[in-house]
Protein backbone atom coordinates (compact mmCIF):
# COMPACT_ATOMS: atom_id res chain seq x y z
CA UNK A 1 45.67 51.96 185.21
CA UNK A 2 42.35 51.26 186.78
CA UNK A 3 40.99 47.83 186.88
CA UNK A 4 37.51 47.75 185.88
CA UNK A 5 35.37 44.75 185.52
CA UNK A 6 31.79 44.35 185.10
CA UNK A 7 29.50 42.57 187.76
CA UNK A 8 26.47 40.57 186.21
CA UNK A 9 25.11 39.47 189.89
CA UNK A 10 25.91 36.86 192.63
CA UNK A 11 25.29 33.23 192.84
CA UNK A 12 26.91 30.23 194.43
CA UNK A 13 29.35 28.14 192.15
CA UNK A 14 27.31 24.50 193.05
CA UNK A 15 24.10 26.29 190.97
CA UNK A 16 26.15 27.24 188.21
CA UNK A 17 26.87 23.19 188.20
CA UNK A 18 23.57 22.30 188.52
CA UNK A 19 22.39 24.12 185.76
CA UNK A 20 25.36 23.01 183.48
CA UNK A 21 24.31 19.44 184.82
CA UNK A 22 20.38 19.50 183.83
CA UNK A 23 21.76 20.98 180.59
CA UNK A 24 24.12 18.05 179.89
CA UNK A 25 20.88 16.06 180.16
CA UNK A 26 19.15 17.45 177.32
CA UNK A 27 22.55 17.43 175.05
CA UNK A 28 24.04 14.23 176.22
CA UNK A 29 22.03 11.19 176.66
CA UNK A 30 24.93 9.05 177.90
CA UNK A 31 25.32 11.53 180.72
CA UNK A 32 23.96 10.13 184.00
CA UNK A 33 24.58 11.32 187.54
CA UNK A 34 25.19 9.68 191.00
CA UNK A 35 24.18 11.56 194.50
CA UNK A 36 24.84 10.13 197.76
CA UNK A 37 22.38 11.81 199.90
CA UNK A 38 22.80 15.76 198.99
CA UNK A 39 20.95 16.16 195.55
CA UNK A 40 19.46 19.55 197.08
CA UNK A 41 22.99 20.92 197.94
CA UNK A 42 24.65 19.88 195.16
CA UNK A 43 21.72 21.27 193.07
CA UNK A 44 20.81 18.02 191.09
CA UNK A 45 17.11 18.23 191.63
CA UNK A 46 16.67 19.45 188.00
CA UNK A 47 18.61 16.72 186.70
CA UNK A 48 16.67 14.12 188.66
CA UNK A 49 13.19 15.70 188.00
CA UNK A 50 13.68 15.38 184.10
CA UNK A 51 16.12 12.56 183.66
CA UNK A 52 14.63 10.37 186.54
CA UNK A 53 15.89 7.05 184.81
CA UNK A 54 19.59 8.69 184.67
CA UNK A 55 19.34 9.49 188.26
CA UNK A 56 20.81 7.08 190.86
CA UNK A 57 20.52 8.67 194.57
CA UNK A 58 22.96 5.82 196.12
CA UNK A 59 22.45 7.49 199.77
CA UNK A 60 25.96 8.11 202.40
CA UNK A 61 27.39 5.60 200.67
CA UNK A 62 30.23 7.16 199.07
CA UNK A 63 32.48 4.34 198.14
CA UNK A 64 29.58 2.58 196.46
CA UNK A 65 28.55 5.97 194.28
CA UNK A 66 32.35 5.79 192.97
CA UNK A 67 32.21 1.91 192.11
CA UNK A 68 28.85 2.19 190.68
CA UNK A 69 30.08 5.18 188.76
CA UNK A 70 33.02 3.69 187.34
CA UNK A 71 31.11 -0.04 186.41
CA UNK A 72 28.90 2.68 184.47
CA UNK A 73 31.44 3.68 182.25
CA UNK A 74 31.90 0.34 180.38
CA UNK A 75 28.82 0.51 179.26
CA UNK A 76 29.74 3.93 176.96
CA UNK A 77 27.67 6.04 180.22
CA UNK A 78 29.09 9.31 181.47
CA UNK A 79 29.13 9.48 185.18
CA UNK A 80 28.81 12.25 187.21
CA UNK A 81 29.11 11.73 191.09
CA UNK A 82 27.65 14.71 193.62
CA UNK A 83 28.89 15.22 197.10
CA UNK A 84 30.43 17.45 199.50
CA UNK A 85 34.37 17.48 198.69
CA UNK A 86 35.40 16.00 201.45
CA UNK A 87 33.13 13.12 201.06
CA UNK A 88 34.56 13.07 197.40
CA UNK A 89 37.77 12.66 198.27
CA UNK A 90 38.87 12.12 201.16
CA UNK A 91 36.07 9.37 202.40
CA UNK A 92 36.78 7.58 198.98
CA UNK A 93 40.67 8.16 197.58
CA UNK A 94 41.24 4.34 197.67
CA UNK A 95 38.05 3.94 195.36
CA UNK A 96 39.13 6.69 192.85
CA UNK A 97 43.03 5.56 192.73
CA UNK A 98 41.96 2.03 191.98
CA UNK A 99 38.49 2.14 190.20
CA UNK A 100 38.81 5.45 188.33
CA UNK A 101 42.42 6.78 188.11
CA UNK A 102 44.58 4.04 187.73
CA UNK A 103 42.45 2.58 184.58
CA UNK A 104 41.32 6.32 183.26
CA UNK A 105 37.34 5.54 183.54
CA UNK A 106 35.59 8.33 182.53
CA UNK A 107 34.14 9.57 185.87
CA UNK A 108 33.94 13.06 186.77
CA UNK A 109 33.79 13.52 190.56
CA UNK A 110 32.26 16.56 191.09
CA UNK A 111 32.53 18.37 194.51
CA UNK A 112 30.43 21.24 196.24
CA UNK A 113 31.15 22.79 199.80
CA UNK A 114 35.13 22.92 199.59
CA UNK A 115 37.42 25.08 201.51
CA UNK A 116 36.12 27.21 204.32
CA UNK A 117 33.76 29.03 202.78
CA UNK A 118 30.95 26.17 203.17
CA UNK A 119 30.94 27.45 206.56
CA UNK A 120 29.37 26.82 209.96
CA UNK A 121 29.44 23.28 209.05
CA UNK A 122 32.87 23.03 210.75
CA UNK A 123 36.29 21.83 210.31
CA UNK A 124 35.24 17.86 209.74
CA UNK A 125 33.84 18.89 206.18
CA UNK A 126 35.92 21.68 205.55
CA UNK A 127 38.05 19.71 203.58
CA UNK A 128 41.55 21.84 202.69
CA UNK A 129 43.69 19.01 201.27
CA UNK A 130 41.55 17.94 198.37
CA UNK A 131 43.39 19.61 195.50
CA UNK A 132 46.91 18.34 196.05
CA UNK A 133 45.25 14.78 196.51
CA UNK A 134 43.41 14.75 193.19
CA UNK A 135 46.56 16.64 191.20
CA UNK A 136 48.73 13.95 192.59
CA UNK A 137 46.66 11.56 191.16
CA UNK A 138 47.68 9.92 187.76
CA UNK A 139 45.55 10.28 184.73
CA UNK A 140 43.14 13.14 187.10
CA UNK A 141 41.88 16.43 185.62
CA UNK A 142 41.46 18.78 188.29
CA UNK A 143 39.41 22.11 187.25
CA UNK A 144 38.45 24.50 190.23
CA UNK A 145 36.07 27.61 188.17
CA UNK A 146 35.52 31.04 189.72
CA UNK A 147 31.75 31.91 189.41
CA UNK A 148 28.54 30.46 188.93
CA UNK A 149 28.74 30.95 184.50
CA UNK A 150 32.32 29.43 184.58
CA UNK A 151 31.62 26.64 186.81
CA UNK A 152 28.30 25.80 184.64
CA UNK A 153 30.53 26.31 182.23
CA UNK A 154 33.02 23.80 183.01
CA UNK A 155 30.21 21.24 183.83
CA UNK A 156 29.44 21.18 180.16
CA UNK A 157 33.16 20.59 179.27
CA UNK A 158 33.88 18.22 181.16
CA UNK A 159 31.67 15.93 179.60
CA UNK A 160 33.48 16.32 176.38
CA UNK A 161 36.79 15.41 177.94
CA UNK A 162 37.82 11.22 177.75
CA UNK A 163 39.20 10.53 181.16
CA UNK A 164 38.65 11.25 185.10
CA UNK A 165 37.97 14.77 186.14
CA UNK A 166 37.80 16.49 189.54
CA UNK A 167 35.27 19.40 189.64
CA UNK A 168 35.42 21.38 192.82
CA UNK A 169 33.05 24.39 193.47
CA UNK A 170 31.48 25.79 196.59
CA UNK A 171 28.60 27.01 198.98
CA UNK A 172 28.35 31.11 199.25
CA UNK A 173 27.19 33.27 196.61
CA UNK A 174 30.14 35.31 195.15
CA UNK A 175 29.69 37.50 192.17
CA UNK A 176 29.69 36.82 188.63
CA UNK A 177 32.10 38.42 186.33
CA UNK A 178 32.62 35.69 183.76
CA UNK A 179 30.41 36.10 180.61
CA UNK A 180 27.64 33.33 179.99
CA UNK A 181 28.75 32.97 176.83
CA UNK A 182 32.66 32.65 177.17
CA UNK A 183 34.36 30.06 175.94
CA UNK A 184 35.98 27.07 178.67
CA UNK A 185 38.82 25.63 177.36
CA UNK A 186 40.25 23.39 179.87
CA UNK A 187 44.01 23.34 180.76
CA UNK A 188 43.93 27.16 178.95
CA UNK A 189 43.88 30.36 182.12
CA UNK A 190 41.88 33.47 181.91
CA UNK A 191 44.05 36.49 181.91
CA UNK A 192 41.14 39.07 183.82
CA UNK A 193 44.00 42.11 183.96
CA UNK A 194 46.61 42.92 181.96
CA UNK A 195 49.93 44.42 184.66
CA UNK A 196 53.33 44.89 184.62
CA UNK A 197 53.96 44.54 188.57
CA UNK A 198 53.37 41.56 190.27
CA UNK A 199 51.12 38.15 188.91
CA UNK A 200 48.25 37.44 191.30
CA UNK A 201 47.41 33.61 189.79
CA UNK A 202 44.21 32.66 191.47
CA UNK A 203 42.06 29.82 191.21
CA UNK A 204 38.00 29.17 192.78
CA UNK A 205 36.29 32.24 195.11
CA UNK A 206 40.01 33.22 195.07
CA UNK A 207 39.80 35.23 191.51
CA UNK A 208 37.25 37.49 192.69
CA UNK A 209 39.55 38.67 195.84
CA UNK A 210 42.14 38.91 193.24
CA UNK A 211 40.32 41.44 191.07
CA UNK A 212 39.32 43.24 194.44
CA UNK A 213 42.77 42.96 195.36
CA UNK A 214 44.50 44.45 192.00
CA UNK A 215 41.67 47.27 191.68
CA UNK A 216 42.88 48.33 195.39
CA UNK A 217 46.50 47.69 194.84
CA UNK A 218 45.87 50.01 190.86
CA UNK A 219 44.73 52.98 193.51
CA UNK A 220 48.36 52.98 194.96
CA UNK A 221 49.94 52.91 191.52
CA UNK A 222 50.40 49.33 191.46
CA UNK A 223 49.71 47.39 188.17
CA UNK A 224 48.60 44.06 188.69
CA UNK A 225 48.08 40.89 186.37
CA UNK A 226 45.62 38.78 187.56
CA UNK A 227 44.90 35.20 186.33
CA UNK A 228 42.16 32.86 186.47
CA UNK A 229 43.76 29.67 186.42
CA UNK A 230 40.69 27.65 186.36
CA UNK A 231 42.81 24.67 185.79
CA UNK A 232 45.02 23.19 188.20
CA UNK A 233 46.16 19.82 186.25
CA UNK A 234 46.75 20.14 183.39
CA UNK A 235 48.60 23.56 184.40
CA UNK A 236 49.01 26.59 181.76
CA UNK A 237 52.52 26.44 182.29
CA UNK A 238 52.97 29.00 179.33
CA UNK A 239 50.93 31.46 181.06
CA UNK A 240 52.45 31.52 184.10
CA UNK A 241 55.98 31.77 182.65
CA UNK A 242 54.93 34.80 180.57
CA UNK A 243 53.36 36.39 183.13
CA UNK A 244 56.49 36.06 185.12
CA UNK A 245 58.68 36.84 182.81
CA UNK A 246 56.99 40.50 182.54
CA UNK A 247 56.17 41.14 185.79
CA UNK A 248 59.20 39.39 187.60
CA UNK A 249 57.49 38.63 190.87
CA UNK A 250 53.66 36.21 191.41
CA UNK A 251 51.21 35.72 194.31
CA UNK A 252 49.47 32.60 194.39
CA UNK A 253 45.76 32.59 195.96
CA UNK A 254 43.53 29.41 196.92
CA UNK A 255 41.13 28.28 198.68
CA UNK A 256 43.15 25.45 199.96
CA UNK A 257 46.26 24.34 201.98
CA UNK A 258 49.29 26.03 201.04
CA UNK A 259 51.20 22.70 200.73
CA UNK A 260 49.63 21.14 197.57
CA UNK A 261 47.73 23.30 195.90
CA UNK A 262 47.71 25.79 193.25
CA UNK A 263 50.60 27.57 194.61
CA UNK A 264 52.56 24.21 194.76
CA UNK A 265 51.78 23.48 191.09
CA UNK A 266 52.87 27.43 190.04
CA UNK A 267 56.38 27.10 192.52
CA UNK A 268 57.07 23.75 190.63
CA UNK A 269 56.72 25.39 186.88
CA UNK A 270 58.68 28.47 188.38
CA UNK A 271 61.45 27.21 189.69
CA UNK A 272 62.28 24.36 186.78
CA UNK A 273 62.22 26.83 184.35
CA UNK A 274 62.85 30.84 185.60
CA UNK A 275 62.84 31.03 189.11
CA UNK A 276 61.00 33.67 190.65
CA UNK A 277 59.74 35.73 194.30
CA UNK A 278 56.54 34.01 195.09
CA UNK A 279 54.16 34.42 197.83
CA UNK A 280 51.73 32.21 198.73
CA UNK A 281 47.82 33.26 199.87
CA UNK A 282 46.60 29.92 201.45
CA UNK A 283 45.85 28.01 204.84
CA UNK A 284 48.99 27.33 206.23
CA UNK A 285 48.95 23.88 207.69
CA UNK A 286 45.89 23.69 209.79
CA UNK A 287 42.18 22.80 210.23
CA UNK A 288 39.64 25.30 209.90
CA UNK A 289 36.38 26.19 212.07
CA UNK A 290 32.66 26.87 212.46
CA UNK A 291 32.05 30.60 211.35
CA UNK A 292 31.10 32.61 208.26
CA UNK A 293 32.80 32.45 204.84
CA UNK A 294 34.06 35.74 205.55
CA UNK A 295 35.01 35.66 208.84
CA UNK A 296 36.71 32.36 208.07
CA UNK A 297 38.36 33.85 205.16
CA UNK A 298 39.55 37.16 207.34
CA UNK A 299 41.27 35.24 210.59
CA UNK A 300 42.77 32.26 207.76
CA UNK A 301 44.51 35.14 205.50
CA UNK A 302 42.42 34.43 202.12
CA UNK A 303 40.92 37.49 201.99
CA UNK A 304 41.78 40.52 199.79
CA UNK A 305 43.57 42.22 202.19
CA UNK A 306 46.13 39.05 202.27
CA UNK A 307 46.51 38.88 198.68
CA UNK A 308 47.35 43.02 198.82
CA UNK A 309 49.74 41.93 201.50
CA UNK A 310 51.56 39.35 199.51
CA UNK A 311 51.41 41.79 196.11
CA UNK A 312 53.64 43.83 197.96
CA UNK A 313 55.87 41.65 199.68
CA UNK A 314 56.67 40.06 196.52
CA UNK A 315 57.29 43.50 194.79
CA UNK A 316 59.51 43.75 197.58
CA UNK A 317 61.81 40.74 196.68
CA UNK A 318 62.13 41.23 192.51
C-alpha cells in the first residue's frame, strides 16, 4: 500500500505559466497578453521580448487591462491578462461580470500570487476569496493546476477553450510531479492514488500536501485516494461520486476560504446526489498575514499535517 510518486524538481506554478505563455506565442498568433505593472512576477518577459507588438503593459490600471482585453476579443484576438489575484479579481469583479462574463468574451484572466503562500506581502494581497467569486460567475472557467508542467500545461489549453477562463497559480516553488508531457483536459481530475479509505480531493499547492499526506497516512495502514481536481468549474462531478462511493468518506484541501471554494463545489455534488462525511482543509473565515508560505500554511491548518487530521476524522464518521 505505499504511495510512491516520482519528483522531477521544484519550481513555482507562475513560471510554468510563463513558459506555456511564450509558447502560445509561437503556436497562436491571435494570442496577445495584457500586464498591468508585474510582467517580471507574472513571468511574461519572454512573451514581451519576442512578441513585443502582442504585448500591452497597461500599468496599475487593472480595470482598464480587463476592458482593453475584452474590446480585443472582437477583433478574433485572444487575451490574456497578468496580475496578482487579488488585483484580478477582486480590484476588477464589476469589469469581468459586465465586460467578460455576462457576454462570454474570450478573456482568460490569469492570476499569480494567490492564497497565502505569496507570502510576506501580507494579508491586503493575500487574496482568499477569489475562487468562489469567479465559480459564481456565469459563463467562467475556473482551473487552479498543481505544479509548474500542469500549470504550463493548462496555459496552453486554455487558449483552445471559446469563453472566459480564470487561471490561478502562485509564488513558492513546490515540486513537480506531473509529467511534461501529460495530457490537460479541462473539466477532467487527475486521480494521483488509487485507495479504498478516505478521498483527499485537492486542488493548487494543495495536491502535493495531499500526496505527502496519503504516503504518511499509507505508513499507518491507511489507504488513501487522492485527486487532483485541477478544475473547479466545470467540476468532475463523476469523479468525485465514484470516489465516494468506494471510499465512503472525502477531505477537501485548498488554498482558499473554506466558504466557496473547492470544498463548497465537492459538498454541493455530495450532498444532491449521495451524501457523504466530509471534512474540509481550508482558511476558515479570516484574513491571513505577513510570514512564510510555510509558516503561513502551518498556523492556517493547510498543511499536511491538517489534511492527515481531517483523513482521520472523516474515517471516523463513515
Amino acid at each position: 500500500m505505499e504511495k510512491k510518486i516520482t519528483i522531477l524538481g521544484e519550481k513555482d506554478t507562475r513560471s510554468g505559466f510563463g513558459e506555456g505563455l511564450h509558447e502560445l506565442g509561437k503556436s497562436h498568433p491571435n494570442v496577445v497578453a495584457l500586464c498591468a505593472d508585474l510582467t517580471g512576477s507574472l513571468k511574461m518577459n519572454a512573451f514581451e521580448d519576442d512578441f513585443s507588438d502582442r504585448f500591452f503593459q497597461v500599468g496599475i490600471s487593472e480595470a482598464n487591462m480587463i476592458s482593453m482585453a475584452a474590446g480585443m476579443t472582437i477583433g478574433g484576438k485572444i487575451p490574456f491578462t497578468g496580475t496578482f489575484a487579488n488585483f484580478s479579481t477582486g480590484r476588477v469583479y464589476d469589469q469581468i461580470r459586465q465586460s467578460v462574463a455576462y457576454s462570454g468574451k474570450n478573456v482568460k484572466i490569469c492570476a499569480s500570487h494567490a492564497g497565502l503562500t505569496l507570502g510576506e506581502d501580507g494579508a491586503t494581497h493575500q487574496i482568499l476569496e477569489d475562487i468562489g467569486m469567479m465559480k459564481m460567475m456565469p459563463n467562467m472557467t475556473v482551473i487552479v493546476p498543481a505544479d509548474f508542467n500542469q500549470t504550463k500545461q493548462a496555459t496552453k489549453a486554455i487558449a483552445d477553450l471559446d469563453g472566459p477562463v480564470y487561471l490561478r497559480f502562485g509564488r513558492p516553488k513546490v515540486p513537480i510531479f506531473v509529467a511534461d508531457d501529460a495530457e490537460f483536459v479541462i473539466g477532467k481530475a487527475d486521480t494521483i492514488f488509487e485507495g479504498k479509505d478516505v478521498s483527499i480531493i485537492a486542488c493548487g499547492h494543495m495536491v502535493y500536501k495531499a500526496i505527502e499526506a496519503a504516503q504518511e497516512l499509507a505508513k499507518e495502514g491507511i489507504d488513501a485516494e487522492v485527486i487532483n481536481m485541477h478544475t473547479i468549474k466545470p467540476l468532475d462531478e463523476k469523479a468525485i461520486l465514484a470516489s465516494a462511493q468506494k471510499t465512503g468518506c472525502v477531505v477537501t484541501a485548498e488554498e482558499h476560504m473554506i466558504n466557496g471554494g473547492l470544498g463548497d463545489a465537492v459538498a454541493q455534488v455530495l450532498s444532491r446526489n449521495n451524501p457523504t462525511p466530509q471534512e474540509f482543509v481550508g482558511v476558515n473565515d479570516t484574513f491571513g498575514e505577513s510570514g512564510t508560505p510555510n509558516e503561513l500554511m502551518t498556523k492556517y491548518n493547510i498543511d499536511t499535517a491538517d489534511v492527515i487530521k481531517a483523513a482521520k476524522k472523516a474515517i471516523s464518521r463513515k
